[in-house]
Protein backbone atom coordinates (compact mmCIF):
# COMPACT_ATOMS: atom_id res chain seq x y z
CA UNK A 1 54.69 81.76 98.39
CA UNK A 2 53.87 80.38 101.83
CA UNK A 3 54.91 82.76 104.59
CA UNK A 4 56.55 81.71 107.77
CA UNK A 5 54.23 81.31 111.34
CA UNK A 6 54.41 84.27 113.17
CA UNK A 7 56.20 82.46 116.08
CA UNK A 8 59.25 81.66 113.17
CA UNK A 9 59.06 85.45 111.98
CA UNK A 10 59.28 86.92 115.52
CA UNK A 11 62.23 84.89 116.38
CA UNK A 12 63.90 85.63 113.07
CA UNK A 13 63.78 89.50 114.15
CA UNK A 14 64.26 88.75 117.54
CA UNK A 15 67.59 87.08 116.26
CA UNK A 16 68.35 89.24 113.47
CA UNK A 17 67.95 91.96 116.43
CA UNK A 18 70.29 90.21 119.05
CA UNK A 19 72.71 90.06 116.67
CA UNK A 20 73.08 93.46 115.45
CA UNK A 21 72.92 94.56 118.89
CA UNK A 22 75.64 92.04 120.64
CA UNK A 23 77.86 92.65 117.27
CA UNK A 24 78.06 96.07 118.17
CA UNK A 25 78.73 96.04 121.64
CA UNK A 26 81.46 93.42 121.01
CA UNK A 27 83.32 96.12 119.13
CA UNK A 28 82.68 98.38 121.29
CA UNK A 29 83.76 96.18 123.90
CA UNK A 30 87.22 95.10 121.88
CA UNK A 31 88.21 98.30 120.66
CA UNK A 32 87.44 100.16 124.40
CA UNK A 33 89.68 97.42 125.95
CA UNK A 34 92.58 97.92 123.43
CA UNK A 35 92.19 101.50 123.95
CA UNK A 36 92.42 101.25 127.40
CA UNK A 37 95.31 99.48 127.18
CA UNK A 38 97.45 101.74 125.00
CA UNK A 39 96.45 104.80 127.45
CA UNK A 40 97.54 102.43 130.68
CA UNK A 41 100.62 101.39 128.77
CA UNK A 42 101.18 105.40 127.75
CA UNK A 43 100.85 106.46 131.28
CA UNK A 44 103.27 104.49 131.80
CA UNK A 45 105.87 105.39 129.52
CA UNK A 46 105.17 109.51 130.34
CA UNK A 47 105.55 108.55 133.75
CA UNK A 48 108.80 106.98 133.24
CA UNK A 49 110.11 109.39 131.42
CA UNK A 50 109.59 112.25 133.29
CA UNK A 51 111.13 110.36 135.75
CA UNK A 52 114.51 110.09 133.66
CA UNK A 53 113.84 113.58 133.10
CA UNK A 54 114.40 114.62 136.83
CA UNK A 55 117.08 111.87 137.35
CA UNK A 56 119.20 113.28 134.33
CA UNK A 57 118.60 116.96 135.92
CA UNK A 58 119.90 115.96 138.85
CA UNK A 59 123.02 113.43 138.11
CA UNK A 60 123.98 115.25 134.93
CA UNK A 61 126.30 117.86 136.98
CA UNK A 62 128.39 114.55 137.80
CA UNK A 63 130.41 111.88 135.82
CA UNK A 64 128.78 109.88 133.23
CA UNK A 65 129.64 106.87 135.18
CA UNK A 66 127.60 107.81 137.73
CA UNK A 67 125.09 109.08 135.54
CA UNK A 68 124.56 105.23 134.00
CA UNK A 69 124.47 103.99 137.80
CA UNK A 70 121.39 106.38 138.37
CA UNK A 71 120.18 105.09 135.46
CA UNK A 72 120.50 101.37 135.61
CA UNK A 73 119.22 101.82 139.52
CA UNK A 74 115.80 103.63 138.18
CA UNK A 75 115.42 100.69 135.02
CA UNK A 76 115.82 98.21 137.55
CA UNK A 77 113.31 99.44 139.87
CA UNK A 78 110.96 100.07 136.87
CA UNK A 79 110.41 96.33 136.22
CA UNK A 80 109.48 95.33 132.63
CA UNK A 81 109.87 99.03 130.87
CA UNK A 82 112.91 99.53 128.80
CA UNK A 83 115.17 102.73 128.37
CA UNK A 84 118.24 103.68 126.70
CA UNK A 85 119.55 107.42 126.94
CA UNK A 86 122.19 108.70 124.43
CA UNK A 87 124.48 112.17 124.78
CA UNK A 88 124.05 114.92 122.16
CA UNK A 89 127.14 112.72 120.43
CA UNK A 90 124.83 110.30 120.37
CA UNK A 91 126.85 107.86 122.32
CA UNK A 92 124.94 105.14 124.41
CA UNK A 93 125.37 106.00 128.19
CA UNK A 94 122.55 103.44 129.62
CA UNK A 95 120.55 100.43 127.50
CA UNK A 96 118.65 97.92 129.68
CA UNK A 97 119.98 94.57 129.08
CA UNK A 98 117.17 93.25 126.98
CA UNK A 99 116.86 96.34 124.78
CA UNK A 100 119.35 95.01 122.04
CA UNK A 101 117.04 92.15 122.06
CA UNK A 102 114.46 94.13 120.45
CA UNK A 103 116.97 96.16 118.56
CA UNK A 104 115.10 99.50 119.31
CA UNK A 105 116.20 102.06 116.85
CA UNK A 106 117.41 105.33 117.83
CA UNK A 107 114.88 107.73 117.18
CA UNK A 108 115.77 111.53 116.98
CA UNK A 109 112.91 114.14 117.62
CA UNK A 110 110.49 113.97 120.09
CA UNK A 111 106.99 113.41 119.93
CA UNK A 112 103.97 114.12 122.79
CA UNK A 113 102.26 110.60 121.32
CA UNK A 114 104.07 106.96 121.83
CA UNK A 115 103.95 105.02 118.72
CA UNK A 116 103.68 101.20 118.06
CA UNK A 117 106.55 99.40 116.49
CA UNK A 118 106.64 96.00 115.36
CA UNK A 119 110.72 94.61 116.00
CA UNK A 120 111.46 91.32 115.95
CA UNK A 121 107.41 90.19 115.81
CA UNK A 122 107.25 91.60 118.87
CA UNK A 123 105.11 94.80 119.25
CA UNK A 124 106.64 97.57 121.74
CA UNK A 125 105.13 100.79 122.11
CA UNK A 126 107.67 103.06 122.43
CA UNK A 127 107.72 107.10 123.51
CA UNK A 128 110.94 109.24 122.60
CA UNK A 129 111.99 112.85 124.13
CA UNK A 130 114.63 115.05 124.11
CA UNK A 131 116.34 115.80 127.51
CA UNK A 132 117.77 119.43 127.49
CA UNK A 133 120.17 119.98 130.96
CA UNK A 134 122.33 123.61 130.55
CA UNK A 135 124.02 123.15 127.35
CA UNK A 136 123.72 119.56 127.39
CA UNK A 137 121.05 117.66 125.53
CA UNK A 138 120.27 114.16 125.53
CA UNK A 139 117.84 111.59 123.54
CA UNK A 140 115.92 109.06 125.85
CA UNK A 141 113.58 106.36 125.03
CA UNK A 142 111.41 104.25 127.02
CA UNK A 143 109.53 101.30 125.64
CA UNK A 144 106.88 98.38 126.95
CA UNK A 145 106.19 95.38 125.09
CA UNK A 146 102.80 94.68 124.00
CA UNK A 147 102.93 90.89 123.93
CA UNK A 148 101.11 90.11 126.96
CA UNK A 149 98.94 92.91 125.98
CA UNK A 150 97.92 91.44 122.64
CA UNK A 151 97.61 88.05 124.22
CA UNK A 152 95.11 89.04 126.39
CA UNK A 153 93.28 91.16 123.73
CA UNK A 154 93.14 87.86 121.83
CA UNK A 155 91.89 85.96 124.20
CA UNK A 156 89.32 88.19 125.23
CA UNK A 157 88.34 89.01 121.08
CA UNK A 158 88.32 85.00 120.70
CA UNK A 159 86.31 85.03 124.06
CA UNK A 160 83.36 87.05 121.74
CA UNK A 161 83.78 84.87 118.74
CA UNK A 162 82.84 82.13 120.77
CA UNK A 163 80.65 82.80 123.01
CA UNK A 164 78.22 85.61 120.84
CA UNK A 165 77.07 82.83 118.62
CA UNK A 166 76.49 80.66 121.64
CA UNK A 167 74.40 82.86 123.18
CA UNK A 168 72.98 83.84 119.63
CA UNK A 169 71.74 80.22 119.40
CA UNK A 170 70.41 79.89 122.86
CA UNK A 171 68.51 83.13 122.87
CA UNK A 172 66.68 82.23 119.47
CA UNK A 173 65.81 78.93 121.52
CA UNK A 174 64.40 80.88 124.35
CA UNK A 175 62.81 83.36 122.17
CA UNK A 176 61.11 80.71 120.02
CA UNK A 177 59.96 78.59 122.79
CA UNK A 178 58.14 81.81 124.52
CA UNK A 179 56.72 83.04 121.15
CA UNK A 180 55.68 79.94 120.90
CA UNK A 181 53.99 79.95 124.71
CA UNK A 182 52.47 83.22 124.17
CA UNK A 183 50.98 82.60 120.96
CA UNK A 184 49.45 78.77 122.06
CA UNK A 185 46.40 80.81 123.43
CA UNK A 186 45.80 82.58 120.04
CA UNK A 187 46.11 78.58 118.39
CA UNK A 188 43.41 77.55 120.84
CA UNK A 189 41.06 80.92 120.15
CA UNK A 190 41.85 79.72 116.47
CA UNK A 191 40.82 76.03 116.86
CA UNK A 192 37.78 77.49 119.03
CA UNK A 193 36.63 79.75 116.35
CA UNK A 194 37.32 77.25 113.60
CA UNK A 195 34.79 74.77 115.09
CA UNK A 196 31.81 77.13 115.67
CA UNK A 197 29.47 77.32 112.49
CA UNK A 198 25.68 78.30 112.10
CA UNK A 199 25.10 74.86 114.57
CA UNK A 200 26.47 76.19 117.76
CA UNK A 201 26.84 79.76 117.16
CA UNK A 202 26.02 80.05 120.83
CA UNK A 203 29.59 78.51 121.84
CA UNK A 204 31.92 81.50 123.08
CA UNK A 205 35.55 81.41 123.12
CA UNK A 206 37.56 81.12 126.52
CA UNK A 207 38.59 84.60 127.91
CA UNK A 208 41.71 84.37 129.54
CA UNK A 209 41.86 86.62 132.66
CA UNK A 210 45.11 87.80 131.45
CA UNK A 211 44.17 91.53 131.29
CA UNK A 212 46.69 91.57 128.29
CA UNK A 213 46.13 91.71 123.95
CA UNK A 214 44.55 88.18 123.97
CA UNK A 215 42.16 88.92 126.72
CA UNK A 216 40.63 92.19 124.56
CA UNK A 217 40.71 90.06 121.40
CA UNK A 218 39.05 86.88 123.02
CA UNK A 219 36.51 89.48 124.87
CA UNK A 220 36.31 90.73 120.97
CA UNK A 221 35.53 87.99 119.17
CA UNK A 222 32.95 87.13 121.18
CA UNK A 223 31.14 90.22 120.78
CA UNK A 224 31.27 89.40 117.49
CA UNK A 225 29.92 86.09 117.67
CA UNK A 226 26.90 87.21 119.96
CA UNK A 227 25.90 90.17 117.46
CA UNK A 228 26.14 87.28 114.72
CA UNK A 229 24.22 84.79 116.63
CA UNK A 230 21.63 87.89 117.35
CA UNK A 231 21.71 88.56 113.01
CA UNK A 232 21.06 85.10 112.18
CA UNK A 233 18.14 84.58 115.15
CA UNK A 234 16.66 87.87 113.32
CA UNK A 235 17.23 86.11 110.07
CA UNK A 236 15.97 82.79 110.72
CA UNK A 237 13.02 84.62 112.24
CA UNK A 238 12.36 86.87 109.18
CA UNK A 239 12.39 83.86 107.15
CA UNK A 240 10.05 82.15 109.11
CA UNK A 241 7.73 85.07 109.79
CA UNK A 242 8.05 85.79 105.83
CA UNK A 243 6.94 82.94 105.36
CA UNK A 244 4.42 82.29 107.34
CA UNK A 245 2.45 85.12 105.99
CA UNK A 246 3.27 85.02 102.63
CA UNK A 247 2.09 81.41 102.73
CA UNK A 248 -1.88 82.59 104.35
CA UNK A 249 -2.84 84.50 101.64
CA UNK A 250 -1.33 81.90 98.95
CA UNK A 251 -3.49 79.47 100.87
CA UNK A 252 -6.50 81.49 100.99
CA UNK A 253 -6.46 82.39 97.17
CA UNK A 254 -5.75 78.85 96.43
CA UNK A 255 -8.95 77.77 98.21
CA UNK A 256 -10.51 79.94 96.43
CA UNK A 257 -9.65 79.07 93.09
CA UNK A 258 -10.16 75.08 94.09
CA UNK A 259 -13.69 75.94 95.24
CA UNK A 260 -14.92 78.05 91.92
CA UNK A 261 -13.37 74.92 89.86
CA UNK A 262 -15.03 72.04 91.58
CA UNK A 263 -17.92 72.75 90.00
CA UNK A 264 -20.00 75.33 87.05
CA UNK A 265 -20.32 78.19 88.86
CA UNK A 266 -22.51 81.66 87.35
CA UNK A 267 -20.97 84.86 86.76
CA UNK A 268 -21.32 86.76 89.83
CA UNK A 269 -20.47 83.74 91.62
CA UNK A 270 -17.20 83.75 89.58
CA UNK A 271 -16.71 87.62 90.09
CA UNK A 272 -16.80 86.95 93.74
CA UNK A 273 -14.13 84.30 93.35
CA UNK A 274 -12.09 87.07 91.64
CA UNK A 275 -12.44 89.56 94.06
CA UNK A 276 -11.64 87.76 97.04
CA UNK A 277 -8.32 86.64 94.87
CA UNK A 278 -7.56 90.17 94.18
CA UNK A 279 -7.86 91.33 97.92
CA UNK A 280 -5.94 88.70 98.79
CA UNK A 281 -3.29 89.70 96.17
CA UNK A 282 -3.11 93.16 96.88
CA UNK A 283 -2.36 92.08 100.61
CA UNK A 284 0.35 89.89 99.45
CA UNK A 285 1.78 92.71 97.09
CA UNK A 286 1.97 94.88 99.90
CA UNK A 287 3.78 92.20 101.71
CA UNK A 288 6.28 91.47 99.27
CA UNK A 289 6.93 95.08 98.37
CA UNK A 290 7.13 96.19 102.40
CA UNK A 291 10.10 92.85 102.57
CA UNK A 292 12.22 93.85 99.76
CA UNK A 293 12.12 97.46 101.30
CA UNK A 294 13.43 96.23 104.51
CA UNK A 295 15.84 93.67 102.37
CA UNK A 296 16.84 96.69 100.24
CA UNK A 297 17.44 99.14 103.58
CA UNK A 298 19.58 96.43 105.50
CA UNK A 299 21.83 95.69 102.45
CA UNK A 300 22.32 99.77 102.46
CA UNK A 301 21.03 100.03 98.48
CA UNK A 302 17.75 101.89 99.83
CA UNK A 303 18.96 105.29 99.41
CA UNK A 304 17.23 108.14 100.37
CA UNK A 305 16.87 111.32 98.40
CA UNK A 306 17.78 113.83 101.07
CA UNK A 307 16.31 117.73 100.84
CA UNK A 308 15.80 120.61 102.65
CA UNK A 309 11.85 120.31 103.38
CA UNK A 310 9.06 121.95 106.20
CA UNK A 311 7.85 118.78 107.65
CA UNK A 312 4.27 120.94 108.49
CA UNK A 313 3.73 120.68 104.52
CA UNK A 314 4.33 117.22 104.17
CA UNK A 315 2.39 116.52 107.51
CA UNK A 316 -0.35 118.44 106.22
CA UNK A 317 -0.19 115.98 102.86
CA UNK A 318 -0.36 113.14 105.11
CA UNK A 319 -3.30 114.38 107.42
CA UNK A 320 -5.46 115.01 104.12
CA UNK A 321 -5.84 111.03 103.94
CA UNK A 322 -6.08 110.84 107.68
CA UNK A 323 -8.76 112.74 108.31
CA UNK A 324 -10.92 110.95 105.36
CA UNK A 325 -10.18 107.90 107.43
CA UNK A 326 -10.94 108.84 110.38
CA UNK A 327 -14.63 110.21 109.34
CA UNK A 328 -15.11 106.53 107.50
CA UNK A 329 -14.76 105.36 111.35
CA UNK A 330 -16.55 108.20 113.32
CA UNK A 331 -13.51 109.27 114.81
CA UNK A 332 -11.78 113.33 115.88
CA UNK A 333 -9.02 113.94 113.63
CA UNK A 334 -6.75 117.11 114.92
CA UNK A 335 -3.59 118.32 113.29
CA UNK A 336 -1.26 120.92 115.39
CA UNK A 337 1.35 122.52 113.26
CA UNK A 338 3.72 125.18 114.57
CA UNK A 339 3.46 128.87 113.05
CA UNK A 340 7.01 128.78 111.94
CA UNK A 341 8.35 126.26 109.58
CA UNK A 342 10.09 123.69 110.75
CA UNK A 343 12.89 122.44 108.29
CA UNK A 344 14.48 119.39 107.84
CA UNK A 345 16.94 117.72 105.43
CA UNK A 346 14.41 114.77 104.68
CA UNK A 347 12.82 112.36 101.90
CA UNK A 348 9.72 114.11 101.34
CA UNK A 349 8.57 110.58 100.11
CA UNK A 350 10.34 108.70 103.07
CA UNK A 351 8.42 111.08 106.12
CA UNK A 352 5.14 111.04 104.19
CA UNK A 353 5.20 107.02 103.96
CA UNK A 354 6.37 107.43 108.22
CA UNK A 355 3.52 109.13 109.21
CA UNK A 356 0.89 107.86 106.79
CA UNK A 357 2.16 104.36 108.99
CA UNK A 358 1.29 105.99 112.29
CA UNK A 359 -1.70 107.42 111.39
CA UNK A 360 -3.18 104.57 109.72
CA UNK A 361 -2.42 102.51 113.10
CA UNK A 362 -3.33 105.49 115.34
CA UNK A 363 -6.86 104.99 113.54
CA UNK A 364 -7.19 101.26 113.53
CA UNK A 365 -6.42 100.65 116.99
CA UNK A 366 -8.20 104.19 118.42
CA UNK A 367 -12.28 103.05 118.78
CA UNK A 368 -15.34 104.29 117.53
CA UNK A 369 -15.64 108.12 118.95
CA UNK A 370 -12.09 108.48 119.99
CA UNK A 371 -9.26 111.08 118.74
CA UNK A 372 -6.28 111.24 117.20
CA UNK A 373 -4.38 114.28 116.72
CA UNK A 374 -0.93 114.94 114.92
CA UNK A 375 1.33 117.39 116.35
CA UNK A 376 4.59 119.34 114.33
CA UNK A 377 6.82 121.80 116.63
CA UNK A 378 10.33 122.33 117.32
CA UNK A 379 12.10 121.82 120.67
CA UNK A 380 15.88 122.12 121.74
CA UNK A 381 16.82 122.44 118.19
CA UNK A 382 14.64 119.23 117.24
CA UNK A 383 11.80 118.56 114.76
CA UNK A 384 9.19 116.62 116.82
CA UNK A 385 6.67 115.16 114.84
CA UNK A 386 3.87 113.65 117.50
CA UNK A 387 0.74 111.24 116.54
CA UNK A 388 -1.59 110.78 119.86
CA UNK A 389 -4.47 108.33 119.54
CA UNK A 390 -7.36 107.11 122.44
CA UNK A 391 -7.28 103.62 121.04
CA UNK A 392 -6.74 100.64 123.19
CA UNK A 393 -3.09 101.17 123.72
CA UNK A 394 -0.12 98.82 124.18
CA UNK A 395 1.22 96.36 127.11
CA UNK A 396 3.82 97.23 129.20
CA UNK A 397 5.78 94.04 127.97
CA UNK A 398 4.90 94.49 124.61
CA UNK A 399 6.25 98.07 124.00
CA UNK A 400 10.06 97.23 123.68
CA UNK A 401 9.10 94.55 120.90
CA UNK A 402 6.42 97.26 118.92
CA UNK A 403 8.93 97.92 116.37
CA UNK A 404 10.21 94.28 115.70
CA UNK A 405 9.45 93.06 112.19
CA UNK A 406 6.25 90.62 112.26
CA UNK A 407 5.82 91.26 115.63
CA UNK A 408 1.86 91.80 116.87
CA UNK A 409 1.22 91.69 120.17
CA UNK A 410 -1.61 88.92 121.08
CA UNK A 411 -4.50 91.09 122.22
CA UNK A 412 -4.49 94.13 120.49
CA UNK A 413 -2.99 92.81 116.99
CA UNK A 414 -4.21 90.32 114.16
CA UNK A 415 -3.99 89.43 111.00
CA UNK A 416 -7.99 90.09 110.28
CA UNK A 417 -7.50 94.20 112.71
CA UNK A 418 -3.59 94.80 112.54
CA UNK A 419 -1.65 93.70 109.04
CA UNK A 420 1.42 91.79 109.34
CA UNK A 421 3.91 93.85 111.72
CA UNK A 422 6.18 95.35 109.29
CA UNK A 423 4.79 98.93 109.30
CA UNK A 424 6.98 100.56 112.57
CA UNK A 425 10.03 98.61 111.46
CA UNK A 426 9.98 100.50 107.98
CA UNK A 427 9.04 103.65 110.30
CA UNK A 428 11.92 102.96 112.41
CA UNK A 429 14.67 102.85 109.06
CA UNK A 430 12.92 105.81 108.06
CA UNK A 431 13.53 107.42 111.46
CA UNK A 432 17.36 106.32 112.02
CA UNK A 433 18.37 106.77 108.20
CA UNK A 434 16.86 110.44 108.83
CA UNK A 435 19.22 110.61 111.55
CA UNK A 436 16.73 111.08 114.03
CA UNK A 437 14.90 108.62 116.62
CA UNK A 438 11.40 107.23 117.10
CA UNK A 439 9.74 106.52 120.81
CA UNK A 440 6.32 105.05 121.81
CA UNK A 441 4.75 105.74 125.38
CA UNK A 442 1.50 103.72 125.66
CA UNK A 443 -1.03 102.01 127.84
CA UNK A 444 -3.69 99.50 128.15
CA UNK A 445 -6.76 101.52 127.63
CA UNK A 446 -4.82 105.04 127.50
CA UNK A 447 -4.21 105.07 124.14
CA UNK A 448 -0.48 105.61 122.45
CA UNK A 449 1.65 108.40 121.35
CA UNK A 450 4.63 108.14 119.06
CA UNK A 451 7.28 110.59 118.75
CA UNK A 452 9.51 111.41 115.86
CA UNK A 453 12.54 113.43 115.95
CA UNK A 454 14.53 114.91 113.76
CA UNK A 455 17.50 117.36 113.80
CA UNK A 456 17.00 121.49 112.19
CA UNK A 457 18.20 122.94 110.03
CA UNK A 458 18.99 126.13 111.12
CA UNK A 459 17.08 129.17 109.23
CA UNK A 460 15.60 129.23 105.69
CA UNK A 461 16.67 126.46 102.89
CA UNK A 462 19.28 128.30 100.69
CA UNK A 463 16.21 128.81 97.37
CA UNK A 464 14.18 131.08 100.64
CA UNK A 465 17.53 133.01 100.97
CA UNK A 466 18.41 133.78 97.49
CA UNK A 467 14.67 134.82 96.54
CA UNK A 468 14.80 137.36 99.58
C-alpha cells in the first residue's frame, strides 16, 4: 500500500495531537468554570445564612411579627437569593415572594453541602440549616437559581464546540503549509540528487546556510558524492591502467606468434618463439593474479588467516631469497633482527609476500655495489619492520602517489626496470588489513626506506606458555 508524504503524515499527528490536547483542556476548562460557579453560588448561600443565623439570634427574643419584618428587610436587601424560615411547629414565619414560584420543599435536617434541585425546570441550588435560639429551634432555607448560571455555562460549552474545530481546521492548514515549506528544500536536494548519474558526478547539491538538519544532510550527501566520484575516478583508472598493460604483453606475444607463422621457420628458431611467449605469459599471469588479489581485497572476500607469529622468522624466510638476489647483482645484503622475538597476530603468508615486495624493489632500484639492509625491532609497543636501500630513490612529488595502483613514476620506473605498479598497493592491504601502517621516506639519489608497523602482542603466544 502506498504510504502518505511525510508533509500529510506530520500534519495528521500534528492534528491528531491538537486535538487531544485542546479536547482536554476544554473539559478542563468547562468543568473548572461550573465548579467555580457552584462554590461562588455556595458562598453565597453560607453567607446568607449565617446571616439569618445572627438576625434570628437577635429578633427571636421579640414578636414573630417583628421577627418576619427583620426578615423580609434582610431578603430584600439580599437581591436575587431566596429564604423561607419555619418555627419548630413548622409554621411559615417569612417566604420571599417568588419562593412559591419554585415551590421549594421544606426540607428537615441540615446539611454542611448545598444540593441542586431541579423544580419547575428550573435548577436552584439550595442549602438548609437548623437555627437553634434557647429552647427555640427553627428550619431556614436559602436558595439561588441556577438559570443564568447554566445559560452562561452553555454558552461558553457551545463557545468550545464551535470554535475547537475551527481552530482544529486552521491549525492543520498552518501546519501543512509549513511542513510543506520546511520540507521544499529536502524536494529540491531530492530532484538534485535524482539528476546526478556517472555523467556529472562532479555536480554537488546546494548547502543551505541554515545551520539546521538539512544543512548536515546536504553537507552529507555531498561527502558522499565526492568519495563516489573519487571510487569511480579510481575505477575508471584501474580499468584503464588494467588494461593498458594487460593489452602490451597480448600484443607482444601476438607479434610473436604472427612472425614465426609468416614463414617455415627451424626448431630453435621456433623454441625462441616459445620462450619469448612464455615470458611474456608468465608476466601477464602475474598481472592477472596481482588484479584479482586487489579485486578480491576491496570486495572484503580476501581473508586473511590471522596467527600469533615472530615476524624475525618469517623475515629471516624472506631475506634467504634476498640475499641470493642481491649477489646475482653485486650488491650488500644486511638483515638486523632484534634478540627478543617480536610477535605479531599476522598471515605468515600475507608478511612474507610484503616484504619479499620491498625487497625485490629495494634491489632493483638500489645500483650495482650499493646496500640494502632489513631491519626487525620493537618500539613503543610496535613491530617495525624496516627495508633501507642506496638505490636511486624517489621524487619529492612522486612519494604521496608510490603506493597508487599502476602508478610508476617517469624516471625511476618502467615497464622494461620496474613491473607494472601494483606491488606497494598489495603491500599497503597487507599493511592496513594487519592493522598496522606502511611509510616511505626517500630521495633522489639517497636511496629509500620503508617502514612497516605493526601492533604486539604482549608476551609469549599461548603454545610458548603452556609448554613452559
Amino acid at each position: 500500500m502506498k504510504s502518505f508524504p511525510i508533509g500529510a503524515r506530520l500534519t495528521a499527528w500534528y492534528f491528531g495531537i491538537l486535538a487531544v490536547v485542546l479536547s482536554l483542556f476544554s473539559l478542563t476548562a468547562y468543568f473548572a468554570m461550573r465548579n467555580s460557579i457552584y462554590r461562588t453560588v455556595d458562598d453565597e448561600l453560607r453567607a446568607r445564612m449565617e446571616g439569618v443565623r445572627r438576625l434570628i439570634d437577635r429578633t427571636a427574643r421579640y414578636e414573630p411579627e417583628d421577627l418576619r419584618r427583620e426578615l423580609r428587610e434582610h431578603s430584600e436587601l439580599a437581591g436575587n437569593t431566596l429564604l423561607q424560615v419555619a418555627d419548630q411547629q413548622g409554621n411559615w414565619l417569612y417566604r420571599s415572594p417568588s419562593t412559591d414560584r419554585y415551590e421549594i420543599p421544606k426540607l428537615r435536617g441540615t446539611s454542611a453541602v448545598p444540593s441542586t434541585l431541579a423544580l419547575n425546570n428550573v435548577p436552584l441550588r439550595v442549602l438548609s440549616a437548623e437555627i437553634q435560639v434557647g429552647d427555640q429551634s427553627y428550619f431556614a432555607q436559602a436558595a439561588v437559581p441556577l438559570d443564568d448560571f447554566y445559560s452562561a455555562l452553555h454558552l461558553f460549552a457551545t463557545l468550545l464546540l464551535v470554535s475547537v474545530p475551527i481552530l482544529l481546521l486552521s491549525a492543520a492548514a498552518g501546519g501543512y503549509w509549513i511542513s510543506r515549506r520546511a520540507l521544499a528544500p529536502v524536494d529540491q536536494i531530492t530532484q538534485t540528487a535524482r539528476s546526478i548519474s556517472v555523467h556529472n558526478l562532479s555536480s554537488r547539491l546546494i548547502v543551505p546556510q541554515t545551520g539546521d538538519e538539512l544543512q548536515r544532510l546536504s553537507e552529507t550527501l555531498n561527502s558522499m558524492l565526492e568519495r563516489l566520484e573519487a571510487a569511480f575516478k579510481k575505477i575508471i583508472q584501474f580499468t584503464a591502467d588494467a588494461s593498458h598493460e594487460l593489452r602490451t604483453p597480448v600484443a607482444v606475444m601476438r607479434t610473436r606468434t604472427e612472425l614465426s607463422l609468416r614463414k617455415p621457420r627451424s626448431a630453435e628458431e621456433y623454441r625462441e618463439a616459445l620462450a619469448q611467449v612464455h615470458s611474456e605469459l608468465e608476466k601477464t599471469s602475474e598481472l592477472v593474479e596481482q588484479l584479482m588479489l586487489l579485486a578480491r581485497a576491496d570486495y572484503g572476500v580476501e581473508a586473511l588467516q590471522l596467527s600469533t607469529e615472530d615476524l624475525r622468522q618469517i623475515v629471516r624466510d624472506v631475506c634467504g631469497q634476498g640475499k641470493a638476489l642481491s649477489e646475482a647483482k653485486e650488491i650488500e645484503f644486511q638483515d638486523q633482527m632484534s634478540r627478543q622475538p617480536v610477535w605479531v597476530k599476522a598471515d605468515a603468508h600475507a608478511l612474507w609476500r610484503l616484504f619479499l615486495i620491498l625487497i625485490h624493489n629495494a634491489i632493483k632500484y638500489t645500483p650495482k655495489g650499493g646496500r640494502v639492509a632489513v631491519v626487525v625491532r620493537q618500539e613503543n609497543g610496535f613491530a617495525i619492520g624496516e627495508v633501507r636501500d642506496t638505490g636511486i630513490g624517489i621524487a619529492p612529488e612522486d612519494l604521496p602517489n608510490v603506493f597508487e595502483r599502476f602508478y610508476r613514476a617517469d624516471k625511476a620506473r618502467s615497464r622494461e626496470s620496474g613491473g607494472v605498479g601494483l606491488g606497494l598497493s598489495i603491500g599497503r592491504w597487507i599493511a592496513e588489513a594487519h592493522g598496522g601502517t606502511i611509510e616511505v621516506g626517500s630521495s633522489l639519489g639517497g636511496g629509500s626506506i620503508f617502514t612497516l608497523r605493526l601492533p604486539l602482542i604482549d608476551g609469549e603466544p599461548p603454545e610458548l606458555k603452556s609448554a613452559n
